[in-house]
Each structure stands twice: as structure tokens, then as C-alpha cells.
C-alpha atoms as a PDB file:
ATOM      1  CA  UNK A   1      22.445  13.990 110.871  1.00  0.00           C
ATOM      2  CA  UNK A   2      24.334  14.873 107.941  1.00  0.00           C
ATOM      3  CA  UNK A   3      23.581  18.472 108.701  1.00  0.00           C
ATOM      4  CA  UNK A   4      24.436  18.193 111.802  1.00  0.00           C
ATOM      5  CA  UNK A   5      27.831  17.024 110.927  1.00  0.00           C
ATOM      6  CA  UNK A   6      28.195  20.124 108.330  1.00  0.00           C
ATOM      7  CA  UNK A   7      27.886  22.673 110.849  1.00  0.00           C
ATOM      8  CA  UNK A   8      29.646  20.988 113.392  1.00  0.00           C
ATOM      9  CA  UNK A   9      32.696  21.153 111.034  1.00  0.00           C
ATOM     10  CA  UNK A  10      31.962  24.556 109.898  1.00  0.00           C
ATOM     11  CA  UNK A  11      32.308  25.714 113.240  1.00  0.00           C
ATOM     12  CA  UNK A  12      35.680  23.754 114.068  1.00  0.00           C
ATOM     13  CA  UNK A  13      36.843  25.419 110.603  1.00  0.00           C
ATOM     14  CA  UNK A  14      35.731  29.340 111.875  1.00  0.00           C
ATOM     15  CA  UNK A  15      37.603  28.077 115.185  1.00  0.00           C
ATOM     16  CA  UNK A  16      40.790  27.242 113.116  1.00  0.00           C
ATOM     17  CA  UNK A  17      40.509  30.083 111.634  1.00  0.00           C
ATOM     18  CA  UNK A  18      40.307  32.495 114.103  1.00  0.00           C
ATOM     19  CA  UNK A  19      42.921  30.687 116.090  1.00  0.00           C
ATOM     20  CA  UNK A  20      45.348  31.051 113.485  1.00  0.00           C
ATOM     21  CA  UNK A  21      44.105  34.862 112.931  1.00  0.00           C
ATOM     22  CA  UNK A  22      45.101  34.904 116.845  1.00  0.00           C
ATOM     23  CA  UNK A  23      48.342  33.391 116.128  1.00  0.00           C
ATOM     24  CA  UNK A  24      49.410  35.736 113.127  1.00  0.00           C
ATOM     25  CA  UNK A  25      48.465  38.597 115.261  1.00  0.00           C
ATOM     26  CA  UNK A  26      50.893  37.540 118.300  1.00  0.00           C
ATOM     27  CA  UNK A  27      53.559  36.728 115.551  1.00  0.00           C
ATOM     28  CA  UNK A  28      52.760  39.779 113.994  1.00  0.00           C
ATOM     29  CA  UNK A  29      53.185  41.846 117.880  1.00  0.00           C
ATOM     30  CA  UNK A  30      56.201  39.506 118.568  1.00  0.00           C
ATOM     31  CA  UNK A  31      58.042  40.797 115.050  1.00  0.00           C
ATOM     32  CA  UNK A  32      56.818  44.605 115.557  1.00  0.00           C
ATOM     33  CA  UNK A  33      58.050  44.136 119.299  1.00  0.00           C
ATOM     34  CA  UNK A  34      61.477  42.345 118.357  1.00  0.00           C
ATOM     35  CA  UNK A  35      62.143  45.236 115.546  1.00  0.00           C
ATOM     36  CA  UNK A  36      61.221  47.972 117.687  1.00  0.00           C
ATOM     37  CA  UNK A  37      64.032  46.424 120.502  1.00  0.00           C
ATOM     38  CA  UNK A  38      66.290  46.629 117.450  1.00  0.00           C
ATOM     39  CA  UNK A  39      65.748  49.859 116.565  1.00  0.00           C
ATOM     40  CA  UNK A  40      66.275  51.084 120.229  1.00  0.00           C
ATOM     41  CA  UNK A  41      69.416  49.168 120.591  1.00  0.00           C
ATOM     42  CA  UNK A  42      70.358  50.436 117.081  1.00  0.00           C
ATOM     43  CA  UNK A  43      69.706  54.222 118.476  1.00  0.00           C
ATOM     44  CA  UNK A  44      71.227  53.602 121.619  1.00  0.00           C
ATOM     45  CA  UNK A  45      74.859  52.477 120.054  1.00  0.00           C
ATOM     46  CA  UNK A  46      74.511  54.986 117.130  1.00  0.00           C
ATOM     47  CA  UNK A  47      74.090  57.856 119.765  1.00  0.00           C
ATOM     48  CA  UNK A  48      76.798  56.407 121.713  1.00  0.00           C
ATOM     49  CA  UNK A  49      79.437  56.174 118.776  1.00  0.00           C
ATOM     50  CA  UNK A  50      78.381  59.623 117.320  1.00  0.00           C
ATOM     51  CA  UNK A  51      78.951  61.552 121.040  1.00  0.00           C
ATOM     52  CA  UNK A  52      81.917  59.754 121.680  1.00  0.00           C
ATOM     53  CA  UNK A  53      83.258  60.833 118.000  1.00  0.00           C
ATOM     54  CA  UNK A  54      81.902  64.355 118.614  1.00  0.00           C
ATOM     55  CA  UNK A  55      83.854  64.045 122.305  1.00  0.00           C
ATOM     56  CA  UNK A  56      86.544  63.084 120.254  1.00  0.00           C
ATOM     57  CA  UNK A  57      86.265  65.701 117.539  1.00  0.00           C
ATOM     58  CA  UNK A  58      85.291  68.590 119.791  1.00  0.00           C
ATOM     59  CA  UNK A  59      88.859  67.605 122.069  1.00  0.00           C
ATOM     60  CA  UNK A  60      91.072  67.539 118.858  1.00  0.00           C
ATOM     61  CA  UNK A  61      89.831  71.073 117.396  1.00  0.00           C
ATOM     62  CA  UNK A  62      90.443  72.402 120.634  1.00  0.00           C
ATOM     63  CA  UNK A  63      93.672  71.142 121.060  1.00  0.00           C
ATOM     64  CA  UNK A  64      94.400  72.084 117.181  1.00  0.00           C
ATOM     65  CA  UNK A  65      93.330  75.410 116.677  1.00  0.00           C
ATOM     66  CA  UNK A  66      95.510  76.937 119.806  1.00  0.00           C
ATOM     67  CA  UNK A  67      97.981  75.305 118.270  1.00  0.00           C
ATOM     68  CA  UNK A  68      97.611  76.944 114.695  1.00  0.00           C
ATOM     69  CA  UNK A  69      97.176  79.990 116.317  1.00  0.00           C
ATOM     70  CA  UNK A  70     100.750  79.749 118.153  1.00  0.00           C
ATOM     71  CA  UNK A  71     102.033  78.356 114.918  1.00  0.00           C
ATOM     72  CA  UNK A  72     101.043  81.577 112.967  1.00  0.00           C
ATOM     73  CA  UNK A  73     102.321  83.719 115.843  1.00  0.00           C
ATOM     74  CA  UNK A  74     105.645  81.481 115.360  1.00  0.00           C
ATOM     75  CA  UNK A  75     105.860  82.463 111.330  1.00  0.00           C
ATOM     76  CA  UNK A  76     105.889  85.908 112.195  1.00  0.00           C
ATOM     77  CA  UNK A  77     107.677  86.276 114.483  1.00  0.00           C
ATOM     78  CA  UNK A  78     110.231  84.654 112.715  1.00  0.00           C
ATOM     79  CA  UNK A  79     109.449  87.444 109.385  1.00  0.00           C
ATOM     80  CA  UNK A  80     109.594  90.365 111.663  1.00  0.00           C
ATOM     81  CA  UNK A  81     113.024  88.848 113.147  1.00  0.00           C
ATOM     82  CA  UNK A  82     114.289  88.707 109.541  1.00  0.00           C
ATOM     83  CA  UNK A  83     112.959  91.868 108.350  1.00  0.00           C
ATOM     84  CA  UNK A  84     114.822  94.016 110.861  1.00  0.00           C
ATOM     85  CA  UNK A  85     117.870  91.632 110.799  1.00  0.00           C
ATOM     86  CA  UNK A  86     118.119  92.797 107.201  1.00  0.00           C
ATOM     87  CA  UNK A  87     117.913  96.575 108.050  1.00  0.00           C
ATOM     88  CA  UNK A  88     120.422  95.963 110.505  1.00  0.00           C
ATOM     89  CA  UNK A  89     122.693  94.307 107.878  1.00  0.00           C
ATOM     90  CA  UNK A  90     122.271  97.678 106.149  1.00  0.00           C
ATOM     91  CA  UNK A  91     123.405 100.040 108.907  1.00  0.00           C
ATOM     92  CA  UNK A  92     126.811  97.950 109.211  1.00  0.00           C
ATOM     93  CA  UNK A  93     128.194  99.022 105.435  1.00  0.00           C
ATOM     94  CA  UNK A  94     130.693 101.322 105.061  1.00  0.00           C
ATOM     95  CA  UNK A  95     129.168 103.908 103.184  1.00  0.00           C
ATOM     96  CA  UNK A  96     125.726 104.290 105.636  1.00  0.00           C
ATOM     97  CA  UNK A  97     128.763 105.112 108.632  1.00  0.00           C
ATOM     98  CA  UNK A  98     130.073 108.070 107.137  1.00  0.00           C
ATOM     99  CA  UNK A  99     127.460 110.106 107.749  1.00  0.00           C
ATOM    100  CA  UNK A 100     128.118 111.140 103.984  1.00  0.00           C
ATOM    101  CA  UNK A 101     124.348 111.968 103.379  1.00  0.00           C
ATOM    102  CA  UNK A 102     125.184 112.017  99.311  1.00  0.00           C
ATOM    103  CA  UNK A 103     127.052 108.588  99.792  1.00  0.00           C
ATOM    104  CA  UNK A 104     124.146 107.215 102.123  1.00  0.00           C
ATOM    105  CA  UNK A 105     121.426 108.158  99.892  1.00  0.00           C
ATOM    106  CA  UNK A 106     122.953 106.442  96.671  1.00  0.00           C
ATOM    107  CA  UNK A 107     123.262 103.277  98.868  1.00  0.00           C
ATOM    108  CA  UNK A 108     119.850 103.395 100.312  1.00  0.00           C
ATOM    109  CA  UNK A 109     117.891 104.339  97.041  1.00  0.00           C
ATOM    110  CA  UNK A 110     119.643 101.020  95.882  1.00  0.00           C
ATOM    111  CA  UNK A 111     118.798  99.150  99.189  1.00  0.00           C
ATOM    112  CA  UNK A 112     114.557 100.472  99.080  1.00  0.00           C
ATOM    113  CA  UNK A 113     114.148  99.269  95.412  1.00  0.00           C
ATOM    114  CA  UNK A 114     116.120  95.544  95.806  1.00  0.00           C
ATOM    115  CA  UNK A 115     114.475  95.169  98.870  1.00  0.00           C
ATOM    116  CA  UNK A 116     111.073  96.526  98.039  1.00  0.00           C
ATOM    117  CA  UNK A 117     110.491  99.144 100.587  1.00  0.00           C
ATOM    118  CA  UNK A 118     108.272 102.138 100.521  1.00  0.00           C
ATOM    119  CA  UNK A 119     110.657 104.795 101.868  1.00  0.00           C
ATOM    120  CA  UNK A 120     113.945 104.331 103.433  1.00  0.00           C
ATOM    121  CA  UNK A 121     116.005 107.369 105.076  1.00  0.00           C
ATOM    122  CA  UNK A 122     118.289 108.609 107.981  1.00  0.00           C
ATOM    123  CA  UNK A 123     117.151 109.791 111.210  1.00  0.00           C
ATOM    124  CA  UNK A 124     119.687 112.306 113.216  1.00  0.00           C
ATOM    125  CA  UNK A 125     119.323 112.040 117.051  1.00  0.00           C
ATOM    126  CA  UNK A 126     116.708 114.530 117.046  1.00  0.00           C
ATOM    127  CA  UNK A 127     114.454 112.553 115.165  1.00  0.00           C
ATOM    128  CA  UNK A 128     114.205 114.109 111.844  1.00  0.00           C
ATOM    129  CA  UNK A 129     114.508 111.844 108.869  1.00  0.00           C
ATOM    130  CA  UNK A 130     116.121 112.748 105.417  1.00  0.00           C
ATOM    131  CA  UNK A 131     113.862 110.203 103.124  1.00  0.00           C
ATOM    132  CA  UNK A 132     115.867 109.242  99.532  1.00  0.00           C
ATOM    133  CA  UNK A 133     112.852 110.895  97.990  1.00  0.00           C
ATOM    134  CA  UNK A 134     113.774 114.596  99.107  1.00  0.00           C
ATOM    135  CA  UNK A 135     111.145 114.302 101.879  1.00  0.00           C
ATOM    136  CA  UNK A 136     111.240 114.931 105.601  1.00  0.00           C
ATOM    137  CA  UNK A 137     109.510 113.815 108.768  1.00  0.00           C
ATOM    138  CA  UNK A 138     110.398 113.376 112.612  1.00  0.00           C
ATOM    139  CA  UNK A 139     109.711 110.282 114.610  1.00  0.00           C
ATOM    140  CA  UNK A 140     111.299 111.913 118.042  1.00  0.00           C
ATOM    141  CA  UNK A 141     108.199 111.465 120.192  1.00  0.00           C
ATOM    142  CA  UNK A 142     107.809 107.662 118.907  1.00  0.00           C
ATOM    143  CA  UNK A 143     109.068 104.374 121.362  1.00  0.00           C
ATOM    144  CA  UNK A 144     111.042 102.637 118.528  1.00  0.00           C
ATOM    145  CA  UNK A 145     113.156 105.478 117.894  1.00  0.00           C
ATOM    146  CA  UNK A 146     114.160 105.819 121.325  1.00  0.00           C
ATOM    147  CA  UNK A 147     114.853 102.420 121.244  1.00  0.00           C
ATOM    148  CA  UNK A 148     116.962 102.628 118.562  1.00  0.00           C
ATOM    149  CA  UNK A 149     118.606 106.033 120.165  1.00  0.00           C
ATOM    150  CA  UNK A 150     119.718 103.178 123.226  1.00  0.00           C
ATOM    151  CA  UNK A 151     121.398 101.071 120.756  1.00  0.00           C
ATOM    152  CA  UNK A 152     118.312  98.392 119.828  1.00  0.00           C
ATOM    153  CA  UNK A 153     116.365  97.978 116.820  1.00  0.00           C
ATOM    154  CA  UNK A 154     112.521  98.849 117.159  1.00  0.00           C
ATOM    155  CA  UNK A 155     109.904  98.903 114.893  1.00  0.00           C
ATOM    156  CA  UNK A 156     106.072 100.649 115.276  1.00  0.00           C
ATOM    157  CA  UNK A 157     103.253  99.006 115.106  1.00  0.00           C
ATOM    158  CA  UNK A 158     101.113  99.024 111.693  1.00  0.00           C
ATOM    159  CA  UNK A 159     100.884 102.554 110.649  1.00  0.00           C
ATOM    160  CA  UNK A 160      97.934 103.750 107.600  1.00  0.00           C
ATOM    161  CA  UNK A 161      99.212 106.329 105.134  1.00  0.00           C
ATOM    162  CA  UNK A 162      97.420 109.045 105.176  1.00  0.00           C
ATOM    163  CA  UNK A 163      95.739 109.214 101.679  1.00  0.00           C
ATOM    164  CA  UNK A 164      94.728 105.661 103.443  1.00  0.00           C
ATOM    165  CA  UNK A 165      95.955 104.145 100.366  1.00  0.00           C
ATOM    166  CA  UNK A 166      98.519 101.625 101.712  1.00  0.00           C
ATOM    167  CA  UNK A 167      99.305 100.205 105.764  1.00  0.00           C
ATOM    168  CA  UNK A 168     103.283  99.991 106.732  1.00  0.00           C
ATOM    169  CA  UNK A 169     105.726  99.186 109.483  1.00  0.00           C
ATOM    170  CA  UNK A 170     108.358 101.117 110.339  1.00  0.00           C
ATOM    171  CA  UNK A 171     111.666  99.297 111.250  1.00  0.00           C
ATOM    172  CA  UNK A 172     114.630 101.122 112.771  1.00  0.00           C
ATOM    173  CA  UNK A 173     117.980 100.781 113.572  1.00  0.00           C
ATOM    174  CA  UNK A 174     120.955 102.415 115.498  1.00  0.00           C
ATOM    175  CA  UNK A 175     123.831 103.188 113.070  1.00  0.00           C
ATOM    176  CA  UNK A 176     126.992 103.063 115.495  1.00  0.00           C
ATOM    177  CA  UNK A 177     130.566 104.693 115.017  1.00  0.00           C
ATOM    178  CA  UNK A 178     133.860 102.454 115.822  1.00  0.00           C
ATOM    179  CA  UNK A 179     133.345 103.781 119.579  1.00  0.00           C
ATOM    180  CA  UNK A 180     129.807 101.626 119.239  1.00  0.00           C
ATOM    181  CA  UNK A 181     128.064 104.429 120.465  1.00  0.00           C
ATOM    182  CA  UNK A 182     124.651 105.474 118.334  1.00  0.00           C
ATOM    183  CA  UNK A 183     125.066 108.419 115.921  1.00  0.00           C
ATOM    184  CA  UNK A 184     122.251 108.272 114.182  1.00  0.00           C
ATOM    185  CA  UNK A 185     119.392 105.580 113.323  1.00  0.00           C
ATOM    186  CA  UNK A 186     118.425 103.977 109.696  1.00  0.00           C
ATOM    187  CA  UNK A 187     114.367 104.120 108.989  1.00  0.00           C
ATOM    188  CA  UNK A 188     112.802 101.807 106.658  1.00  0.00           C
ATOM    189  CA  UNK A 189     109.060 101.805 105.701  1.00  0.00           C
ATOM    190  CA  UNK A 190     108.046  98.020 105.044  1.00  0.00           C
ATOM    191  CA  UNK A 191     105.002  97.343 103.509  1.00  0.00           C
ATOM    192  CA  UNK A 192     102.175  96.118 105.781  1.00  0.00           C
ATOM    193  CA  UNK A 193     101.001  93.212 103.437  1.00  0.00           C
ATOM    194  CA  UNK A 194     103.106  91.146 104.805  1.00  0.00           C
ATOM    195  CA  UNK A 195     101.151  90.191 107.759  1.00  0.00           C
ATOM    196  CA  UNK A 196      97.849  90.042 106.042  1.00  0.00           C
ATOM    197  CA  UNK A 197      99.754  87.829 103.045  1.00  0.00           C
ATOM    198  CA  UNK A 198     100.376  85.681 106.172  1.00  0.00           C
ATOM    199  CA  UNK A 199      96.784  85.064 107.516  1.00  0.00           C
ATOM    200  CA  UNK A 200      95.833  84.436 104.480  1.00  0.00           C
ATOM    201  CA  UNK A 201      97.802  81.017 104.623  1.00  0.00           C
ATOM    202  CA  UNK A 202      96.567  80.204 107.767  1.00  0.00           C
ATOM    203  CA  UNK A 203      93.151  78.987 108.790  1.00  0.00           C
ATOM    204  CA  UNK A 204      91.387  75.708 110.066  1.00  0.00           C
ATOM    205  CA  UNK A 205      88.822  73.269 108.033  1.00  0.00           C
ATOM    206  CA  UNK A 206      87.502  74.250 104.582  1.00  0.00           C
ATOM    207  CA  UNK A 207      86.101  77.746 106.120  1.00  0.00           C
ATOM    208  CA  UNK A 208      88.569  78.527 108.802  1.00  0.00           C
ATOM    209  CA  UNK A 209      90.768  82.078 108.590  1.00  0.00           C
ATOM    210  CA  UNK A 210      92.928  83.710 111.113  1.00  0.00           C
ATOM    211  CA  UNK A 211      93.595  87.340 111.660  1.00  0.00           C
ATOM    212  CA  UNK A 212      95.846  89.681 114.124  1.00  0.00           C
ATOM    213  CA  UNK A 213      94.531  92.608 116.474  1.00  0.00           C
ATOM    214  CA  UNK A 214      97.012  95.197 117.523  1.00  0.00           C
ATOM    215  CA  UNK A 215      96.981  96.096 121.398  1.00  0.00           C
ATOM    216  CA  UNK A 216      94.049  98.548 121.232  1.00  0.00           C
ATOM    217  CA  UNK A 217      91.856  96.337 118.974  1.00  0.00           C
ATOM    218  CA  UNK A 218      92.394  97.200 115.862  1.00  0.00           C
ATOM    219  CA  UNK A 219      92.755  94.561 112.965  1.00  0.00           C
ATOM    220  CA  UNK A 220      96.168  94.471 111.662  1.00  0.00           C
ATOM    221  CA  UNK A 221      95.831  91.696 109.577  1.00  0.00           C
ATOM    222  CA  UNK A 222      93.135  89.896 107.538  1.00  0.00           C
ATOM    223  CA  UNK A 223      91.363  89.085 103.876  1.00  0.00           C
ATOM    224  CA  UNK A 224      89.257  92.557 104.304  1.00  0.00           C
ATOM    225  CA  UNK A 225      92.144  94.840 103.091  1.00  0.00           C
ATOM    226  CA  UNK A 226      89.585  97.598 103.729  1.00  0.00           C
ATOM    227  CA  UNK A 227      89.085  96.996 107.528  1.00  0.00           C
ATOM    228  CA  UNK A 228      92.739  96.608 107.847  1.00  0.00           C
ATOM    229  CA  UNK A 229      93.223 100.252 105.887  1.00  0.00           C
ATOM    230  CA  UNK A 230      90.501 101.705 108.336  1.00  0.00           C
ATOM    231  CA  UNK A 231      91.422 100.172 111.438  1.00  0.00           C
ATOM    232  CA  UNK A 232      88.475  98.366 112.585  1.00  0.00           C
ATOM    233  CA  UNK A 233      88.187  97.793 115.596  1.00  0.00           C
ATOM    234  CA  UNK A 234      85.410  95.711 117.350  1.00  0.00           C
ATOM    235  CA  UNK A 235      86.387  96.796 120.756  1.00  0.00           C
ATOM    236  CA  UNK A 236      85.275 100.684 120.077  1.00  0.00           C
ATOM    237  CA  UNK A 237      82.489  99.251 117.931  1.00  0.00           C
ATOM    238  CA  UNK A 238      81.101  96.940 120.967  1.00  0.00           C
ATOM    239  CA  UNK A 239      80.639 100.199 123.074  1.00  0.00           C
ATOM    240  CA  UNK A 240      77.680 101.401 121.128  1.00  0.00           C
ATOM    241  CA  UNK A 241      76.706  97.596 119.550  1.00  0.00           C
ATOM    242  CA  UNK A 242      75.957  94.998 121.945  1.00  0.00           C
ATOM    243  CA  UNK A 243      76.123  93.034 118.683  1.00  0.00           C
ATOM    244  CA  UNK A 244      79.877  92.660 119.238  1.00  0.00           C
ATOM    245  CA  UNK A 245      79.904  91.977 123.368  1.00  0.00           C
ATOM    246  CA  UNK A 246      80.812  88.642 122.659  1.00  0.00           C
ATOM    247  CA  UNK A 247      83.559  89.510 120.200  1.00  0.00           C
ATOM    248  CA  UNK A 248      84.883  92.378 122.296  1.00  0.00           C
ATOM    249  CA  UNK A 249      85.590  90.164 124.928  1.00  0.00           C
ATOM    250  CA  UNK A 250      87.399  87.673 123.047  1.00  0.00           C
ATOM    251  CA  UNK A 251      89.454  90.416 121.980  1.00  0.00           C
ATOM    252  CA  UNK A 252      90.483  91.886 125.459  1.00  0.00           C
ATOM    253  CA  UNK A 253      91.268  88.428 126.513  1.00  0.00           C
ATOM    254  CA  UNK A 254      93.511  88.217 123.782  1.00  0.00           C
ATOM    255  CA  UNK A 255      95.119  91.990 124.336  1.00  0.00           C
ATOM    256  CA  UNK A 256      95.794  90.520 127.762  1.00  0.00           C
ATOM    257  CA  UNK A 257      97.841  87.398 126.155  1.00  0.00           C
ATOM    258  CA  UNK A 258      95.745  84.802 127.019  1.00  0.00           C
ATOM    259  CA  UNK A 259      96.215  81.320 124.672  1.00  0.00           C
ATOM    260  CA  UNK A 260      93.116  78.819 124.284  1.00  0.00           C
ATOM    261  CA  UNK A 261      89.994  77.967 122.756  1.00  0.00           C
END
């Protein structure tokens, strides 16, 4: 009877037991299921937040880098403005309207080293310049000087010496008599830096840098004094390196004056 009784409650114990081995295992599912919803919800609204903040990011770069763009254009335009405003000044004195080319020079060799320029000189109507130096050149076949032959200032584009040792802009402007009609035009060689010392300051983010293309292509500006010396141009390049397709493109849209991102 006794023995009876054992097993009896050795069974009821191996029924307890697995009952509550049941029970842990449905906890067990119910926690593993429960965690698992958390971690999906927890995906879900950390996916959510980070698109919406890369929405939000994406939006403001585009909206931000046009605008740095526009406000480098802004700078130098603004430089240029003052740069020819200041050879201007220099056609207006006294001694440049004689037409005294012993006076002129004295002034002008005094005007190239205050103001820093490479060469500075007079250009008759014809287009042949008398540099302070002693040394000659003609610019008659060039837009800016027949700009300057209609009464405006001009200036070229950037121009590479040709020991391709420095890059320059030439500024010019009409030197008037009393009459206020154009007699002959000042030439002043700037130094190209200028524009490249500009980029330089502007960029976007830690690795961000800006540079300026002329109307052909050609890199007028940027940190790579080199490819500014040697006029590269990824336009030309792209035509025998589908490498640059992409980059050409860009550029053409650009050459045609179009703004964005």
C-alpha cells in the first residue's frame, strides 16, 4: 500500500514538473515573442526618424550648397568690380592724360609696385602697348580692348604666361581727353591668384571645396595651382575618357548658366 502511495506521488511530482517545464517554456516564448515586437517597433521608429533626418539633411544641403555657390560668385564679382574700379581711378590723373609717355611711365611704375601688378602699360588705338619695363605687345585683335576703344572697361579672361610660370588677368581701361572721347587705353596685368585665393575660402562640410571653369572648360580657379597653370579641362579630357562623362556634363550645364544641385 505504502508503495503504492510512493509512486502514486512520484508520478504527480514528474507531472508538476513537467507542467511547470511547460509553463517556463510558454513564459520563455511569451518574453522572446514580446522582445522581438520590441525590437521591430524599435526598428520601425529608428528607420523612420533616421529617413526623415536624412529627408531633412539631404533638403538643407541642397538648398545650401547653390547657395554657397552664388555666394562665391557674389565675392567675386564684387573683387573684379573693385579691381578695375581701381585701374579706372588710375586713368583719371593728370599725368596718365597727357599722353606724356615719360610722365605716364613714372606714374605707372609707381602705380604696378603699390598696387602689386605684374606689368602695367599704355595701349595706343592700334593696340600696341608700351609696358614700364621697356617691353612691347599688341592686344588689337582681343574683345576687351575694343571694349575699352568704345569707352568701357574690359578685362580677358585668365591668361597663362608663357614660361607657364604664373596665370593673370588683364584689365583695361579707356583713357579719355576733356572732349570724353577715348585716346588711348591703360593695361594692367593682375595676378591670377586672386580667384584661386578665393576658392580656397569657400567650400561645404569638413571636405567640401569649390572651384571656377572658364567658358570652354578650363579650370580657372582651384587648390591644384598646376591644373590651373595648364588649363585642365575635363570637357576635352571627357572626349577620349568616358571616365569624365559625368563630369563633362556637369560642366556644360554650368557653361550654359544653369544654378542647382
Amino acid at each position: 500500500m505504502s508503495f503504492r502511495k510512493s509512486v502514486v506521488q512520484t508520478d504527480k511530482l514528474e507531472d508538476n514538473m513537467l507542467n511547470l517545464f511547460r509553463n517556463l517554456k510558454i513564459g520563455s516564448k511569451l518574453i522572446a515573442g514580446v522582445a522581438m515586437l520590441l525590437a521591430i517597433v524599435s526598428f520601425l521608429i529608428g528607420y523612420i526618424s533616421y529617413s526623415q533626418a536624412a529627408r531633412a539633411m539631404q533638403s538643407q544641403v541642397e538648398e545650401n550648397i547653390p547657395m554657397t555657390a552664388e555666394y562665391g560668385a557674389r565675392i567675386i564679382q564684387n573683387r573684379l568690380k573693385y579691381l578695375i574700379s581701381e585701374v579706372e581711378g588710375i586713368t583719371r590723373s593728370s599725368s596718365i592724360r597727357t599722353m606724356n609717355w615719360e610722365i605716364q611711365r613714372h606714374l605707372l611704375e609707381l602705380e604696378k609696385q603699390s598696387r602689386g601688378y605684374l606689368a602695367i602699360g599704355i595701349a595706343s588705338r592700334s593696340g600696341y602697348i608700351n609696358y614700364t619695363d621697356g617691353s612691347r605687345d599688341s592686344i588689337e585683335n582681343t574683345d576687351f580692348f575694343r571694349k575699352s576703344l568704345q569707352g568701357e572697361s574690359g578685362f580677358s579672361g585668365l591668361l597663362v604666361s608663357k614660361e607657364k610660370k604664373h596665370f593673370y588677368t588683364i584689365i583695361t581701361a579707356p583713357i579719355k581727353n576733356d572732349d570724353n572721347q577715348t585716346i588711348a587705353v591703360l593695361v594692367a596685368h593682375i595676378n591670377g591668384e586672386w580667384l584661386s585665393e578665393i576658392t580656397d575660402q569657400i567650400g561645404y562640410g569638413a571636405r567640401g571645396y569649390s572651384y571656377i571653369i572658364d567658358e570652354t572648360g578650363a579650370l580657372i580657379a582651384y587648390e591644384n595651382r598646376d591644373w590651373v597653370i595648364n588649363r585642365q579641362n575635363f570637357v576635352e579630357e571627357s572626349k577620349n575618357n568616358p571616365d569624365y562623362a559625368r563630369l563633362a556634363a556637369m560642366f556644360l550645364r554650368m557653361i550654359e548658366g544653369a544654378s542647382g544641385f
